[in-house]
Protein backbone atom coordinates (compact mmCIF):
# COMPACT_ATOMS: atom_id res chain seq x y z
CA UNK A 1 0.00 0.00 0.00
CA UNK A 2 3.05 2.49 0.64
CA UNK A 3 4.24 2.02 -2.95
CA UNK A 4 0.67 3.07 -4.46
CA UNK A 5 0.61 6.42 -2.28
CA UNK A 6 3.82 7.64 -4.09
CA UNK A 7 2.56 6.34 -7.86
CA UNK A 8 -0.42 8.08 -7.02
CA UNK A 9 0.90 11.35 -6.23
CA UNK A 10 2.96 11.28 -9.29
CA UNK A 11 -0.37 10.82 -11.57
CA UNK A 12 -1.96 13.93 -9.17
CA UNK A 13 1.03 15.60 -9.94
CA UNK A 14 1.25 15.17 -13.76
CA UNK A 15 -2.94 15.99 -14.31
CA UNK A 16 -2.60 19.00 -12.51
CA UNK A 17 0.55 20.11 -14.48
CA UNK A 18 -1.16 19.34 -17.61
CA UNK A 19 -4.46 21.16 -16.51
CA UNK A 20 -2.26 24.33 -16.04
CA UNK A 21 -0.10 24.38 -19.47
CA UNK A 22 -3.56 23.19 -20.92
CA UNK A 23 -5.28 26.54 -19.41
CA UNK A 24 -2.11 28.56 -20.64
CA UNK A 25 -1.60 27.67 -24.22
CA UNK A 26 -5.68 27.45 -24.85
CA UNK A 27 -7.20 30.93 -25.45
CA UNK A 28 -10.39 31.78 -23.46
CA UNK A 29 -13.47 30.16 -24.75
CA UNK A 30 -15.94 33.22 -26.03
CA UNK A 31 -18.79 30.97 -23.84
CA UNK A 32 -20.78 30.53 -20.97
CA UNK A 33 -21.28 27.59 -19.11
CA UNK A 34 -23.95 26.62 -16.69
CA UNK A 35 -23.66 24.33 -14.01
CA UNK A 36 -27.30 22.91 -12.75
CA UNK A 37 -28.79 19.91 -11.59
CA UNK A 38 -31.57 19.54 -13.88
CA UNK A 39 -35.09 18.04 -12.68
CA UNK A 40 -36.80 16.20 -15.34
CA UNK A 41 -40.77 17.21 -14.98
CA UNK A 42 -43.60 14.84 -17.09
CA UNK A 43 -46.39 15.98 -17.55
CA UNK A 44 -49.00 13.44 -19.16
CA UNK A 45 -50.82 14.47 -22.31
CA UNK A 46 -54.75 14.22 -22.05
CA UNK A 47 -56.44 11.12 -22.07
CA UNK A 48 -58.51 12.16 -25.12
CA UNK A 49 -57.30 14.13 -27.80
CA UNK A 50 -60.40 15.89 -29.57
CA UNK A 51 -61.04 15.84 -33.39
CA UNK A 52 -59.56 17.94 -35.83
CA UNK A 53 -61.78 20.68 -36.78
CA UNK A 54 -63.97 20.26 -40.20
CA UNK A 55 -64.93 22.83 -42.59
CA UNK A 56 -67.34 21.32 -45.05
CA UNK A 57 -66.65 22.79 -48.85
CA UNK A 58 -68.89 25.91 -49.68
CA UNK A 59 -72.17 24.62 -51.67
CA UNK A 60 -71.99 24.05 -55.84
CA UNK A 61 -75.49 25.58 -56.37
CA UNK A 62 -76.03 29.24 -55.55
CA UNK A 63 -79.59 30.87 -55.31
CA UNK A 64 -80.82 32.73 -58.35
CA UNK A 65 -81.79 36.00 -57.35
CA UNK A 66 -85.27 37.11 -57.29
CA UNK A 67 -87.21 37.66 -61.11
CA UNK A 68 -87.39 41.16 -62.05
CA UNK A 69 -91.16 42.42 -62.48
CA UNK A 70 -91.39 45.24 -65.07
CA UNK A 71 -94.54 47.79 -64.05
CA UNK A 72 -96.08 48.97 -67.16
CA UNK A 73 -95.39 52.70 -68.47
CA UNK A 74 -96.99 54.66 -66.79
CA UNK A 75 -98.83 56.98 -69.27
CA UNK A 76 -97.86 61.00 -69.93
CA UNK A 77 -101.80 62.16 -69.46
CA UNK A 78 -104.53 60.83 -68.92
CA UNK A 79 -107.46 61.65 -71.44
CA UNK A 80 -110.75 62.71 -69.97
CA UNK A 81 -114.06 61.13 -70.43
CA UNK A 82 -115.66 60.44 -73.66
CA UNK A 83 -118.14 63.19 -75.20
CA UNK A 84 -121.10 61.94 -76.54
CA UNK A 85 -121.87 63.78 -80.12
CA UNK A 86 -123.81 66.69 -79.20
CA UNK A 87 -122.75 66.42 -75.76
CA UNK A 88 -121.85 70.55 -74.10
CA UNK A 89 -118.04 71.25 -73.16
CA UNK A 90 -117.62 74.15 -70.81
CA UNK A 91 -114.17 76.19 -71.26
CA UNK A 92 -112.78 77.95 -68.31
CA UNK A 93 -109.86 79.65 -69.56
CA UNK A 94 -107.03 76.74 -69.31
CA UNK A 95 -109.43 74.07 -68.56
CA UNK A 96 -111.96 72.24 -70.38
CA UNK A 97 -114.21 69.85 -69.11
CA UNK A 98 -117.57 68.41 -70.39
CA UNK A 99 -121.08 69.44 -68.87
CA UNK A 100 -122.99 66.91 -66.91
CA UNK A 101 -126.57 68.68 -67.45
CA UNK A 102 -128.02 70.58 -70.73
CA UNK A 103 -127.72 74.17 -70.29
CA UNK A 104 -127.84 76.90 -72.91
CA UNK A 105 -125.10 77.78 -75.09
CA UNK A 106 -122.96 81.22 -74.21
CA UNK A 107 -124.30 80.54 -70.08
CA UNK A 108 -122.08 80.42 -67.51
CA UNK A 109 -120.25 77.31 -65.82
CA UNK A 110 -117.80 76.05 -64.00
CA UNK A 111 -114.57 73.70 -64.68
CA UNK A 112 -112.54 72.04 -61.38
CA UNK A 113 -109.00 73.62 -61.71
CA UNK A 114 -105.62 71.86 -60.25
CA UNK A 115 -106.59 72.73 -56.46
CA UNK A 116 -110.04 71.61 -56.17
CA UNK A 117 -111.33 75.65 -56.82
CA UNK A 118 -113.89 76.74 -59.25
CA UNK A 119 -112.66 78.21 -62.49
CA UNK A 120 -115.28 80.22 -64.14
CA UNK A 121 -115.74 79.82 -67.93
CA UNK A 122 -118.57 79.49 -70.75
CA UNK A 123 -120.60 76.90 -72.70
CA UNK A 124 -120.35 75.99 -76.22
């Protein structure tokens, strides 16, 4: 046991030596280093994983859009009633409008103007 004390301080000896010229000829590493104890931590993964999500395709048909309903032209004027033959007119400046009831020629009579009022004017 005495002769592997000495054998071993030789070995000692030598690894530290070689450490130190080792340090000196290296250059300094441009590093960091991190000394830890690391604790491993598991955590389980669910039991049930859910379903990936589905988007169904967008539909081949589209809906046609409504029919278009044309209104018929409306007309410009509107003409006024029929005149039997023989039938009195009565003019009232701008307006004209037939008689309802037989009244002598050149008398007086009325015509409904824009407004509802009574426009004076003369049979035929």
């Amino acid at each position: 046991m005495t002769a592997a004390l000495p054998l071993f301080r030789r070995l000692a000896v030598m690894a530290a030596l070689c450490a130190g010229l080792t340090g000196l000829l290296v250059p300094a590493a441009q590093a960091r280093i991190f000394f830890g104890v690391g604790v491993p931590l598991f955590v389980p993964g669910p039991y049930y994983y859910p379903p990936p999500v589905y988007y169904p395709p967008p539909p081949v048909y589209y809906t046609p859009p409504p029919p278009v309903v044309y209104a018929p032209p409306q007309p410009q004027y509107s003409p006024g009633p029929a005149v039997a033959e023989g039938g009195q007119m009565c003019y009232a400046g701008p307006y004209t409008c037939p008689m309802d009831r037989p009244a002598a020629s050149g008398s007086g009579c009325y015509c409904l103007g824009n407004g509802g009022q009574r426009v004076p004017g003369r049979t035929n």
